[in-house]
C-alpha atoms as a PDB file:
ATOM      1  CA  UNK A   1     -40.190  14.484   6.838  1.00  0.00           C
ATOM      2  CA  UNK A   2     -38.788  15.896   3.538  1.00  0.00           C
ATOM      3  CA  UNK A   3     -36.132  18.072   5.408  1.00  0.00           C
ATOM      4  CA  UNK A   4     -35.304  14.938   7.524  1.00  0.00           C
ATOM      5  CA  UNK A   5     -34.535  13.294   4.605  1.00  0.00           C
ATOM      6  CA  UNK A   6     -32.327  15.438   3.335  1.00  0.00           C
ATOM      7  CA  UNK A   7     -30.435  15.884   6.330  1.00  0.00           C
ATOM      8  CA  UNK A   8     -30.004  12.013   6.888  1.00  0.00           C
ATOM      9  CA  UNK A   9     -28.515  11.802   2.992  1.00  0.00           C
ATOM     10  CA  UNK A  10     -26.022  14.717   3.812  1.00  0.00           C
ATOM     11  CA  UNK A  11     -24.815  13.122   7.112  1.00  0.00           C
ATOM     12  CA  UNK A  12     -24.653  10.218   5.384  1.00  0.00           C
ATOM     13  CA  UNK A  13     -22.857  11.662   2.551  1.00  0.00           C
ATOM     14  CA  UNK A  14     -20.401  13.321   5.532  1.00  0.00           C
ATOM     15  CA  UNK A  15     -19.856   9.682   6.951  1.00  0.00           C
ATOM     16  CA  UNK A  16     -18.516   8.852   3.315  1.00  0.00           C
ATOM     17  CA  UNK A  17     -16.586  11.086   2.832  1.00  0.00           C
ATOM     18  CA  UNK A  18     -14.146  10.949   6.134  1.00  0.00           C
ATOM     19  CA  UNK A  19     -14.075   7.041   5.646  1.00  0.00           C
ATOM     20  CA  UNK A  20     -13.174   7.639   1.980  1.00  0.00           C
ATOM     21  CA  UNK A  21     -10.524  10.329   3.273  1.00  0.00           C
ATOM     22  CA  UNK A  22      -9.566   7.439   6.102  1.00  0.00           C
ATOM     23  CA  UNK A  23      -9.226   4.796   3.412  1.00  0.00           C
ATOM     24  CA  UNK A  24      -6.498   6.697   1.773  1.00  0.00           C
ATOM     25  CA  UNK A  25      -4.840   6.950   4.700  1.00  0.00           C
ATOM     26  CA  UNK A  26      -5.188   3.536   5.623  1.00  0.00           C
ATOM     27  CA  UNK A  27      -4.110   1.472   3.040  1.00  0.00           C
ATOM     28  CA  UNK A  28      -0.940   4.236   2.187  1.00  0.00           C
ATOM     29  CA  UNK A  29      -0.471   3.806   6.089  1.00  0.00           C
ATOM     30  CA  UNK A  30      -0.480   7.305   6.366  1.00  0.00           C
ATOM     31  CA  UNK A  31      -2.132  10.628   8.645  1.00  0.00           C
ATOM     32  CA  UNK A  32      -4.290   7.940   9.991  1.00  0.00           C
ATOM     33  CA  UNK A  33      -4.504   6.417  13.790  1.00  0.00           C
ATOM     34  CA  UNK A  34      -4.669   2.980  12.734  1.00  0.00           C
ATOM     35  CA  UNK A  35      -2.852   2.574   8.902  1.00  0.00           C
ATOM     36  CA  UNK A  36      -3.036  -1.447   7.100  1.00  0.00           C
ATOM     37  CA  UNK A  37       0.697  -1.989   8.806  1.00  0.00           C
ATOM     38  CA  UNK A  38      -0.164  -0.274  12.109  1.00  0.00           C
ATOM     39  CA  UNK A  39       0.330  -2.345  15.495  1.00  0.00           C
ATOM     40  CA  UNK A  40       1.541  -5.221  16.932  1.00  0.00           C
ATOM     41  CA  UNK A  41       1.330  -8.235  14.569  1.00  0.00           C
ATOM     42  CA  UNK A  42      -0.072 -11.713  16.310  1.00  0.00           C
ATOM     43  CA  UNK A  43      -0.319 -15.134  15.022  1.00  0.00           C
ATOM     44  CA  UNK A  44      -0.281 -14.724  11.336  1.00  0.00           C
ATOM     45  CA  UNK A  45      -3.659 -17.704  10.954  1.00  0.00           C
ATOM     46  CA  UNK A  46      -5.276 -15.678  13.080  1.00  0.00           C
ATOM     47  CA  UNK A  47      -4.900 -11.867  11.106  1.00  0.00           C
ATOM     48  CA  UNK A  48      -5.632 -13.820   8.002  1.00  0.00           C
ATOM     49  CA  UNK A  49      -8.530 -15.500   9.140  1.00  0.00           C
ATOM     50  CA  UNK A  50     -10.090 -12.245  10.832  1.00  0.00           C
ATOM     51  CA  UNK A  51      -9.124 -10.144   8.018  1.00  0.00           C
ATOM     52  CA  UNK A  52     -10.531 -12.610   5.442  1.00  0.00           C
ATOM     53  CA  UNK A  53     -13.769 -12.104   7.474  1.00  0.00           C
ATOM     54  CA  UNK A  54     -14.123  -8.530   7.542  1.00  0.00           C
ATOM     55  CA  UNK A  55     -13.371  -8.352   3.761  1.00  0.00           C
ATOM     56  CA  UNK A  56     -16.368 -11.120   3.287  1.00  0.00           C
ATOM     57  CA  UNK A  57     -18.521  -8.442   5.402  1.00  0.00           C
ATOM     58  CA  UNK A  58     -17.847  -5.592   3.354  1.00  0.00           C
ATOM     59  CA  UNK A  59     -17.770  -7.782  -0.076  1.00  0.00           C
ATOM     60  CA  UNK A  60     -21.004  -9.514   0.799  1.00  0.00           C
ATOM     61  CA  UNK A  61     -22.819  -6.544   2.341  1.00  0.00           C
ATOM     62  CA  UNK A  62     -21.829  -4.169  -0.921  1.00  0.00           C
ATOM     63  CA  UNK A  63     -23.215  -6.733  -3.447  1.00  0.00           C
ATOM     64  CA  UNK A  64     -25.981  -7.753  -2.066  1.00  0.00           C
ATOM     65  CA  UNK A  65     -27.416  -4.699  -1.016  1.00  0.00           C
ATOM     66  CA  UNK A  66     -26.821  -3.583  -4.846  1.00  0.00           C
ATOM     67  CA  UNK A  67     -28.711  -6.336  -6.357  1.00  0.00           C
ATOM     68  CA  UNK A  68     -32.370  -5.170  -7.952  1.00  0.00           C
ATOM     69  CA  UNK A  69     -34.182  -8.196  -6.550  1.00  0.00           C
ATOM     70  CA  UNK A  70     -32.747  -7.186  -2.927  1.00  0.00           C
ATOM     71  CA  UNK A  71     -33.435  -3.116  -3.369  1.00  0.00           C
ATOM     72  CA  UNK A  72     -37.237  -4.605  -4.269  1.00  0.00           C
ATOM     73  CA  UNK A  73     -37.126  -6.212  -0.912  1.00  0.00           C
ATOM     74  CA  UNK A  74     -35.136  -3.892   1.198  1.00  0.00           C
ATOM     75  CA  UNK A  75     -37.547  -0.923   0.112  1.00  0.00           C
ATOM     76  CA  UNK A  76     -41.072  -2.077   1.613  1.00  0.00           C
ATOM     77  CA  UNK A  77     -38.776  -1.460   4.882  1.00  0.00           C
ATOM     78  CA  UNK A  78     -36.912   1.777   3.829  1.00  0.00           C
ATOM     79  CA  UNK A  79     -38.465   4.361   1.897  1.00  0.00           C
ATOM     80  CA  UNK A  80     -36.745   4.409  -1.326  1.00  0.00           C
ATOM     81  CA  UNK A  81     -35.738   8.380  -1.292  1.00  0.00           C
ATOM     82  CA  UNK A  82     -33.056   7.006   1.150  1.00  0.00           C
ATOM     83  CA  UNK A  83     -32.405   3.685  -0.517  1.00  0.00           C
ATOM     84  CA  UNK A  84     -29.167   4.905  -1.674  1.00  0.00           C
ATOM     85  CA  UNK A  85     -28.086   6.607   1.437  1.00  0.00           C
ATOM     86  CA  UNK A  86     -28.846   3.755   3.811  1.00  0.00           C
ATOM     87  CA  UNK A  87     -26.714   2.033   1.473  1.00  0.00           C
ATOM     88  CA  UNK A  88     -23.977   4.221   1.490  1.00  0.00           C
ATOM     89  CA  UNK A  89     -24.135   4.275   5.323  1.00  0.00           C
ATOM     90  CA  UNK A  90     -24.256   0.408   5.507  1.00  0.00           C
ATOM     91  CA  UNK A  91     -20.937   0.491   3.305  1.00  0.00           C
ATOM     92  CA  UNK A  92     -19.052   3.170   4.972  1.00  0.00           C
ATOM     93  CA  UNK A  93     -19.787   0.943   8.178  1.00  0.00           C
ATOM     94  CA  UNK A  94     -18.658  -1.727   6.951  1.00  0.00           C
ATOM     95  CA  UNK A  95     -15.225  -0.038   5.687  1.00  0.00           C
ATOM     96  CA  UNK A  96     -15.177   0.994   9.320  1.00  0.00           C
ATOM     97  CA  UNK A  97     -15.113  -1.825  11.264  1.00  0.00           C
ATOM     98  CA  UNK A  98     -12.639  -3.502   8.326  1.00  0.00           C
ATOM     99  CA  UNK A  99     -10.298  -0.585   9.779  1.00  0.00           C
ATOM    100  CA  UNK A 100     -10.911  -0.885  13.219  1.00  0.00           C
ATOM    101  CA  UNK A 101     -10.503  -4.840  13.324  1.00  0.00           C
ATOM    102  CA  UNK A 102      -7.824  -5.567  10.674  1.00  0.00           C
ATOM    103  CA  UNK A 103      -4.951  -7.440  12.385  1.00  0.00           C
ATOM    104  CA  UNK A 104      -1.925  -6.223  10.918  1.00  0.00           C
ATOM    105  CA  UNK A 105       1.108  -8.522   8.945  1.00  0.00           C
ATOM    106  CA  UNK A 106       3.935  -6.134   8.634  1.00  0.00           C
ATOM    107  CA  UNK A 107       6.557  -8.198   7.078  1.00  0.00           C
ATOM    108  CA  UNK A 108       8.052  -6.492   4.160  1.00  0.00           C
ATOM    109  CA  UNK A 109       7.375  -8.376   0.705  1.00  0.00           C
ATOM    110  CA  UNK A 110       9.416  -5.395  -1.213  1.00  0.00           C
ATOM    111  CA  UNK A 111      10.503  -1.960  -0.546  1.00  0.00           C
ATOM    112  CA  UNK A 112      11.938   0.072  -3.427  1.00  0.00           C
ATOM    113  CA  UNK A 113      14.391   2.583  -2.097  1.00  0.00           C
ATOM    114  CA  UNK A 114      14.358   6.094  -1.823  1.00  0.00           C
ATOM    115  CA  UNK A 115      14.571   7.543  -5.783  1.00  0.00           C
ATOM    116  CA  UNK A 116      12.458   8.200  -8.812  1.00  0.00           C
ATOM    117  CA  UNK A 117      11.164   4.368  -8.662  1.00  0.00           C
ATOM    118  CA  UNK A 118       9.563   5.070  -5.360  1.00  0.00           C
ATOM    119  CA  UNK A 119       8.426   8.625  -6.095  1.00  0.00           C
ATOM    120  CA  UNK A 120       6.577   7.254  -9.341  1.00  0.00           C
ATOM    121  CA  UNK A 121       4.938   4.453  -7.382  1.00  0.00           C
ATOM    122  CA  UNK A 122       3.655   7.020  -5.431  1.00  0.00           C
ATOM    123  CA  UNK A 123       2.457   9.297  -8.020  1.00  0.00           C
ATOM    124  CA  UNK A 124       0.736   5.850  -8.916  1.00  0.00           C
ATOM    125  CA  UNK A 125      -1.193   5.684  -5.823  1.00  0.00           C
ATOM    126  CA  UNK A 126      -2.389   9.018  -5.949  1.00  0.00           C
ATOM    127  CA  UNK A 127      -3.595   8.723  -9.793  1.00  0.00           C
ATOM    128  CA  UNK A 128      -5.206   5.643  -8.456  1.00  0.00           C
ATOM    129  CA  UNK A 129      -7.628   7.583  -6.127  1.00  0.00           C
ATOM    130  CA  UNK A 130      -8.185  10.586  -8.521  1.00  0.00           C
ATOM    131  CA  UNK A 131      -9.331   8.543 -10.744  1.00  0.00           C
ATOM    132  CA  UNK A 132     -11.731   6.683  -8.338  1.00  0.00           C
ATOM    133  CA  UNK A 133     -13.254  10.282  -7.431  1.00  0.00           C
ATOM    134  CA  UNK A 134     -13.280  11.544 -10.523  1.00  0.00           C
ATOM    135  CA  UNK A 135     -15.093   8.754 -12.246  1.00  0.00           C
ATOM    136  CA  UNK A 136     -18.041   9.116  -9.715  1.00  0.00           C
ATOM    137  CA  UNK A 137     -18.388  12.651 -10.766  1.00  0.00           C
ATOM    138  CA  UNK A 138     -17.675  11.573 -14.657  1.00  0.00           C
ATOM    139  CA  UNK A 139     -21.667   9.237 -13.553  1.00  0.00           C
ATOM    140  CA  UNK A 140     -23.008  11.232 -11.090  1.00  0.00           C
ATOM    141  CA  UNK A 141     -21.618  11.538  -8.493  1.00  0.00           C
ATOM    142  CA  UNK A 142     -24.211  12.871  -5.792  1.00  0.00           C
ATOM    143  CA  UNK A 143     -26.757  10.273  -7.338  1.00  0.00           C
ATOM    144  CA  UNK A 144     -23.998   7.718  -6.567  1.00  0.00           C
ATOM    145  CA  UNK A 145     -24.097   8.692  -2.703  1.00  0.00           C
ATOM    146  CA  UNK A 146     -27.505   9.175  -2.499  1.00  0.00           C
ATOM    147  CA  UNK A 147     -27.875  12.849  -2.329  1.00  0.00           C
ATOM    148  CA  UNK A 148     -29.643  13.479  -5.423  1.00  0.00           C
ATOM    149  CA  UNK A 149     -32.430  11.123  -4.628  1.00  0.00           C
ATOM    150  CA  UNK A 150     -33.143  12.779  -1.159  1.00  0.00           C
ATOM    151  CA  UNK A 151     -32.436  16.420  -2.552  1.00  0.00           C
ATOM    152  CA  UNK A 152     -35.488  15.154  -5.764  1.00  0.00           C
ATOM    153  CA  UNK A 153     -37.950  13.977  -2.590  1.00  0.00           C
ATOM    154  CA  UNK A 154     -36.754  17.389  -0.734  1.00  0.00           C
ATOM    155  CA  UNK A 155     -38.625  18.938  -4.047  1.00  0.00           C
ATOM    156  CA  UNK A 156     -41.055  16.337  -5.124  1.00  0.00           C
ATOM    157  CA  UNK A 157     -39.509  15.951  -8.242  1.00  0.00           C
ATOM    158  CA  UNK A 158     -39.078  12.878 -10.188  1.00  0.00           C
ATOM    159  CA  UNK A 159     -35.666  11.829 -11.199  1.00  0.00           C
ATOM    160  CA  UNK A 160     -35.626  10.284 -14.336  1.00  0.00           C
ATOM    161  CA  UNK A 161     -34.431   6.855 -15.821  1.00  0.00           C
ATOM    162  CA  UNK A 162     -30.926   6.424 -15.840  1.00  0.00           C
ATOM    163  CA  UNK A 163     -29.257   7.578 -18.831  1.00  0.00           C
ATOM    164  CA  UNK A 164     -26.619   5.020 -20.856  1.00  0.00           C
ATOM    165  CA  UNK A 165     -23.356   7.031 -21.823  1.00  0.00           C
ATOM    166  CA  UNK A 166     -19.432   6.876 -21.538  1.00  0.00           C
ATOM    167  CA  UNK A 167     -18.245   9.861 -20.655  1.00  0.00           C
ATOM    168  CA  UNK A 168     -14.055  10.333 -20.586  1.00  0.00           C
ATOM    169  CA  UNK A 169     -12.792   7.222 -18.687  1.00  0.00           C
ATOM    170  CA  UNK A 170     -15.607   5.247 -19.667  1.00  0.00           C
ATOM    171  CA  UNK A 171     -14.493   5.433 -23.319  1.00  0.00           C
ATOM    172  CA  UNK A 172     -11.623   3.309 -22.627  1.00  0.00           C
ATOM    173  CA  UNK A 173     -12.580   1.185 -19.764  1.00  0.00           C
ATOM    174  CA  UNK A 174     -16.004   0.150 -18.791  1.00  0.00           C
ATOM    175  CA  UNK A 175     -15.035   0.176 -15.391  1.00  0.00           C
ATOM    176  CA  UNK A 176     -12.658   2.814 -13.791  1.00  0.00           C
ATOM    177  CA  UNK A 177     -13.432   3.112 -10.236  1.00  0.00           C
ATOM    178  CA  UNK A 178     -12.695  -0.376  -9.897  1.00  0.00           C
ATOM    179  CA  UNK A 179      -9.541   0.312 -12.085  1.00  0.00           C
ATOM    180  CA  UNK A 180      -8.626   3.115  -9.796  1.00  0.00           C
ATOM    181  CA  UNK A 181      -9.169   1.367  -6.654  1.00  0.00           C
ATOM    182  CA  UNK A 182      -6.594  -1.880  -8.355  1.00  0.00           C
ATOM    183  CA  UNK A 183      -3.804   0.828  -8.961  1.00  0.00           C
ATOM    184  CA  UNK A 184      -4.284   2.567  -5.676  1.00  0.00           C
ATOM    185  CA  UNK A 185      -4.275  -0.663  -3.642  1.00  0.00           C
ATOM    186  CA  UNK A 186      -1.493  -2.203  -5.261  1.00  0.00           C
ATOM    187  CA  UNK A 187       0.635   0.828  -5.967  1.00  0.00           C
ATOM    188  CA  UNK A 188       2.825   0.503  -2.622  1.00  0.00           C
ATOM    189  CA  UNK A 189       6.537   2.107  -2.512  1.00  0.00           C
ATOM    190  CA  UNK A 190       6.851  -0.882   0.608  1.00  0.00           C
ATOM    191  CA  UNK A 191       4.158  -3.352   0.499  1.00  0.00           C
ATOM    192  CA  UNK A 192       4.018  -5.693   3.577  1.00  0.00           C
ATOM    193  CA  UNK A 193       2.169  -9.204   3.943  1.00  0.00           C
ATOM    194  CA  UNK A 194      -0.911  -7.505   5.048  1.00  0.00           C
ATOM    195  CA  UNK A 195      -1.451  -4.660   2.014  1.00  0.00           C
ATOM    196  CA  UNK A 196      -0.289  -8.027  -0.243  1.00  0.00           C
ATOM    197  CA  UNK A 197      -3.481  -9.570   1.148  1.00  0.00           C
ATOM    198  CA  UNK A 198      -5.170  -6.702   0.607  1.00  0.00           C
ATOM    199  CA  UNK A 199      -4.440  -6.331  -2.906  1.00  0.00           C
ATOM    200  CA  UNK A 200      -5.161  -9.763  -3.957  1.00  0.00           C
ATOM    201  CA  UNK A 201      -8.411 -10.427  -1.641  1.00  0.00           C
ATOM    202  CA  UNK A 202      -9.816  -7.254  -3.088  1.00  0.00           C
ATOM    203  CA  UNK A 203      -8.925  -7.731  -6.895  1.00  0.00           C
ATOM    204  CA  UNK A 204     -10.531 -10.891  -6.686  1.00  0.00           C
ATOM    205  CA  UNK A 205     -13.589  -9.391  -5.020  1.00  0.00           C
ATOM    206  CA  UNK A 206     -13.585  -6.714  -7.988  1.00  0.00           C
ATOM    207  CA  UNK A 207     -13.334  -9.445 -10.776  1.00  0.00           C
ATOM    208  CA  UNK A 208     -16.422 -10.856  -9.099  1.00  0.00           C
ATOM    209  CA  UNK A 209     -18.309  -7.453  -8.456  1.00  0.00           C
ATOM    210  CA  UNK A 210     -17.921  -6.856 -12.061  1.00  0.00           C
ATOM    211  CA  UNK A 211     -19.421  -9.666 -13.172  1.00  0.00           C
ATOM    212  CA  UNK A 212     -22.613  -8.883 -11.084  1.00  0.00           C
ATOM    213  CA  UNK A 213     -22.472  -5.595 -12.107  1.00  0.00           C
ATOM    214  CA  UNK A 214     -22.252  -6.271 -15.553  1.00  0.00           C
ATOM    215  CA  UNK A 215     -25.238  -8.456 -15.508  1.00  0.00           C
ATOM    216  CA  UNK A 216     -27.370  -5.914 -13.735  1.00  0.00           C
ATOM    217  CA  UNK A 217     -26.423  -3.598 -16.455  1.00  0.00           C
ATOM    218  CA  UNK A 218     -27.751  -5.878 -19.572  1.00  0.00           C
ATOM    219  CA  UNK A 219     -30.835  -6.379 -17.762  1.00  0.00           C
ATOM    220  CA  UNK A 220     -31.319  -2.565 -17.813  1.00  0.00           C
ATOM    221  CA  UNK A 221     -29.534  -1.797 -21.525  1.00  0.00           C
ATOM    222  CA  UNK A 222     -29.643  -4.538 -23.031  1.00  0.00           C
ATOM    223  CA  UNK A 223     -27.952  -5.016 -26.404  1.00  0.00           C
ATOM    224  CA  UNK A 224     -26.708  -1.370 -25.727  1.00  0.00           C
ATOM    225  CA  UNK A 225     -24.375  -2.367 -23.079  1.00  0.00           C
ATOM    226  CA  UNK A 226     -24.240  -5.884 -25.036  1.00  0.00           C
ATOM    227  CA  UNK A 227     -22.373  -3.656 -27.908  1.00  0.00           C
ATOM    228  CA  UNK A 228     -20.148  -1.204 -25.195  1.00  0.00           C
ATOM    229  CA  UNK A 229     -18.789  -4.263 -23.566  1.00  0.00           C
ATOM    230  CA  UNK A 230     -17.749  -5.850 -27.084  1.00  0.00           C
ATOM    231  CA  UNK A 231     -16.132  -2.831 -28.003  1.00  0.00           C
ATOM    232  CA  UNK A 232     -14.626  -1.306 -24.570  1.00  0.00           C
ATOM    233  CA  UNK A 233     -12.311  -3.465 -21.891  1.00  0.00           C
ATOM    234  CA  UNK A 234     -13.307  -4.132 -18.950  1.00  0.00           C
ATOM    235  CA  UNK A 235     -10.496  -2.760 -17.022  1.00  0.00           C
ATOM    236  CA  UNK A 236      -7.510  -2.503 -19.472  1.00  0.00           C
ATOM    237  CA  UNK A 237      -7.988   0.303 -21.932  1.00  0.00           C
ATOM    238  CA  UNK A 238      -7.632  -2.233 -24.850  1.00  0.00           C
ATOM    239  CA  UNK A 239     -10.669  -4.000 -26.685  1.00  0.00           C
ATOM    240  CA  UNK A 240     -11.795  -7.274 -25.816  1.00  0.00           C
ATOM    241  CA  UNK A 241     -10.737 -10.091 -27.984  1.00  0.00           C
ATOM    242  CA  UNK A 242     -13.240 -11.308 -30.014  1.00  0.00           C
ATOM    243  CA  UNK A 243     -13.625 -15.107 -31.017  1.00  0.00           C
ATOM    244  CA  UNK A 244     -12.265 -15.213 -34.924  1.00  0.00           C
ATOM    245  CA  UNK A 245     -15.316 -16.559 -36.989  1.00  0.00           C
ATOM    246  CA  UNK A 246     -15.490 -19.807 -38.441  1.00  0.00           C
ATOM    247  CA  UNK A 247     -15.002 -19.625 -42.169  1.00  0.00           C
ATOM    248  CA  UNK A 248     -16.662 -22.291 -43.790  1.00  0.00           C
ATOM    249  CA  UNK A 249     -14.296 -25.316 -45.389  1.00  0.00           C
ATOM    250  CA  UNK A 250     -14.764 -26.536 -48.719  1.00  0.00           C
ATOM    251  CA  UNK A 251     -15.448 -30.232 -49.203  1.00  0.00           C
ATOM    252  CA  UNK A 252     -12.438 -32.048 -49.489  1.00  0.00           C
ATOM    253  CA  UNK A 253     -11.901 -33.553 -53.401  1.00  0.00           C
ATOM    254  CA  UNK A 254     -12.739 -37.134 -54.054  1.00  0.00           C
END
């Protein structure tokens, strides 16, 4: 049972990983079957209204299965050594059928010409998804995919409470895999009507996530995180502004 477990968290963990590769690909419409601007474009309601769909699967299915009060639920069904994983595979599904279904919108919105502009929009894009995969390591990144947990059951060892600190990135922003994931999307050398979509539908989704996030994190922290978020931006590396005290006026003469 034990070895089973391990082996379901590292296929898992394989799943991930291609889709991740595939996601690159994708969006940079790129080395990929099927890229964001790939096919024949139909009725434009109709690719917005399907694609608005399968980016409400993804957002709903990544949130909710990351809320506390759901793991408590979803864990009298799944044993919780492969919490993580089954959430991992649920996601990585998810990004799946987004790539399968997505009805494309190919119109060009801009397209900067061959040069140094479109060579550094590139070198954006790239930065963009090193810093995604980077961060995960910069947190953990096998306890992030799940392969710690099942690799700690493997060994009957106990994995203990999760740690508060800021390594690299985090010193700066309090989020960079979301930050990484804005750049990457939006850093397009030609970006069509559908990648526009894109962008926007999942920048709003990440100014929501964080918000969800954020309050999962106080509940664990407390004034900890309380004091990082007063101090660190969210996703610009520049501190929050801070309401100016009121100072106190003195009573007018008579």
């Amino acid at each position: 049972m034990r070895s089973l477990a391990v082996l379901y968290g590292a296929a898992v963990y394989a799943v991930f990983f291609v889709t991740f590769l595939y996601a690159i690909g994708f969006v940079g419409n790129f080395g990929v079957p099927k890229g964001i601007d790939t096919g024949v474009a139909g009725p434009a309601f109709t690719a917005v209204a399907i694609n608005t769909l399968l980016l409400a699967v993804f957002a709903v299915q990544h949130s909710l299965m990351a809320r506390p009060a759901f793991k408590a639920w979803w864990t009298r069904f799944v044993p919780a050594p492969v919490e993580r994983s089954t959430y991992v595979l649920a996601s990585s599904l998810a990004l799946i059928l987004l790539f399968w279904q997505w009805r494309p919108m190919p119109d060009v919105v801009w397209s900067i010409p061959d040069g140094p502009g479109r060579l550094a929009v590139w070198a954006l894009f790239w930065l963009g998804w090193a810093t995604v995969l980077l961060s995960t390591f910069l947190i953990n990144h096998f306890d992030l995919f799940g392969l710690r947990q099942v690799w700690a059951y493997r060994r009957r060892a106990e994995i203990p409470p999760s740690d508060f600190h800021t390594p690299l990135f985090y010193r700066v922003v309090r989020h960079p895999i979301y930050l990484g994931f804005i750049i990457a999307f939006w850093a397009a050398p030609t970006m069509g009507q559908g990648r526009l979509f894109f962008a926007v539908a999942t920048t709003a989704y990440v100014l929501i996530a964080i918000q969800l996030e954020e309050h999962d994190l106080i509940a664990v922290f407390g004034d900890r995180y309380r004091d990082y978020r007063s101090r660190v931006g969210m996703l610009l590396p520049i501190p929050p502004i801070r309401p100016r005290p009121l100072i106190p006026q003195p009573p007018a003469a008579d």
